[in-house]
Protein backbone atom coordinates (compact mmCIF):
# COMPACT_ATOMS: atom_id res chain seq x y z
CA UNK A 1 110.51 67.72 98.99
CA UNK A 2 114.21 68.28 98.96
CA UNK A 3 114.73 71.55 99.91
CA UNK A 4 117.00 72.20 96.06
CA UNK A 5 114.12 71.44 94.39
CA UNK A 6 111.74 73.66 96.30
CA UNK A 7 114.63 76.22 95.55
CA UNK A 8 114.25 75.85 92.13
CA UNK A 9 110.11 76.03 91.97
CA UNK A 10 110.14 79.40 93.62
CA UNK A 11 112.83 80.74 91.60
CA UNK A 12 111.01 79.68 88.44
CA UNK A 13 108.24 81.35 90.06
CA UNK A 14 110.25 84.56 90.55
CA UNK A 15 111.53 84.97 87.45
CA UNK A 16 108.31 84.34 85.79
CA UNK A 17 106.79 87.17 88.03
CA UNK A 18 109.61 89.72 86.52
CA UNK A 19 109.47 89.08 83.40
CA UNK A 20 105.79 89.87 83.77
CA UNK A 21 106.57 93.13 86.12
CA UNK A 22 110.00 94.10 85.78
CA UNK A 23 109.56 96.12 82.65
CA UNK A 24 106.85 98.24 84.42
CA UNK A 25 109.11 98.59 87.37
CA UNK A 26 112.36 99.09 85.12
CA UNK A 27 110.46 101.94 83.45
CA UNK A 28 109.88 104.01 86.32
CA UNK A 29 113.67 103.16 87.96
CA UNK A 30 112.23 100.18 90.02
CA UNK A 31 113.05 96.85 91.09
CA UNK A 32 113.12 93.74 92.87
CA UNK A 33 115.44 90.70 93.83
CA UNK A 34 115.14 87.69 94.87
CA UNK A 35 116.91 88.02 98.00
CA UNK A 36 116.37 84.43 100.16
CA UNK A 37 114.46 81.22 100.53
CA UNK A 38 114.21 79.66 103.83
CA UNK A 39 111.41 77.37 105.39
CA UNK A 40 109.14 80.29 106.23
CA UNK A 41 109.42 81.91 102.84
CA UNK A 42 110.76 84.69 100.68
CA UNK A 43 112.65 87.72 101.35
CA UNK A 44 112.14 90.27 98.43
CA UNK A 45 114.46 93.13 98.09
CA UNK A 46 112.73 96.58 96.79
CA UNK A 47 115.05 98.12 94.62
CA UNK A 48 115.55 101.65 93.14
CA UNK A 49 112.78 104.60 93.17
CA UNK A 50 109.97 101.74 94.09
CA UNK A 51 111.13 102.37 97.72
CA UNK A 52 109.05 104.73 98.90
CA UNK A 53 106.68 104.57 95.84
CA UNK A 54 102.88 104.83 96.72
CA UNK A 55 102.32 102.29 94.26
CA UNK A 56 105.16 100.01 94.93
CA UNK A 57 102.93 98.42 97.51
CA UNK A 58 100.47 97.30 94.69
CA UNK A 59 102.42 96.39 92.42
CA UNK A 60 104.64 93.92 95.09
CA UNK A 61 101.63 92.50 97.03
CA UNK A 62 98.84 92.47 94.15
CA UNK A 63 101.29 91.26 91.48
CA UNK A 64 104.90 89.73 92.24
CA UNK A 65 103.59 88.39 95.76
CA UNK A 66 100.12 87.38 94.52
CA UNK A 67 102.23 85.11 91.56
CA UNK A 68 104.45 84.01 93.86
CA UNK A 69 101.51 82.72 95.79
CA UNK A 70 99.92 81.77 93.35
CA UNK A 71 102.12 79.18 91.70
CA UNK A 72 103.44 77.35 94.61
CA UNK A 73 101.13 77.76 97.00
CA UNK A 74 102.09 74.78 99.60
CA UNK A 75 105.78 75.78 99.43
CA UNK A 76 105.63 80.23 100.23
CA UNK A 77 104.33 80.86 103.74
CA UNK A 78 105.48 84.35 104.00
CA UNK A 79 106.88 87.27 102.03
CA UNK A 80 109.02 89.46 103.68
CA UNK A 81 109.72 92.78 102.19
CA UNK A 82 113.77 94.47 102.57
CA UNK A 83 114.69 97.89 101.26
């Protein structure tokens, strides 16, 4: 798969993830970014008062992660996590 196009798919995913989570993390002065794509993966950037939130973990593994996951499974290895 050309490596644009695998761009693309896990963007889509992304922003389908935030539109699902962001106003839940917007509401308590949270965030996240998209920060890279590489071969391995993702690099997600926690933003705002979910760094260092108890729940923040949750919310990022259980729900942006898990949809990340979830829709392109073959093409997300890892998730890395950046503050």
């Amino acid at each position: 798969m050309l490596e644009t196009k695998r761009q693309e798919l896990i963007q889509a995913a992304f922003d389908k993830a935030m539109a699902r989570y962001a106003p839940t993390l917007n509401a308590h002065g949270g965030g996240a970014e998209l920060v890279s794509i590489d071969p391995s993966g993702v690099t997600l950037r926690v933003l705002g008062a979910c760094n260092g939130c108890a729940m923040s973990a949750f919310t990022f593994q259980l729900g942006i992660e898990k949809m990340l996951r979830d829709a392109e499974p073959e093409l997300i290895k890892e998730v890395r996590y950046v503050h």
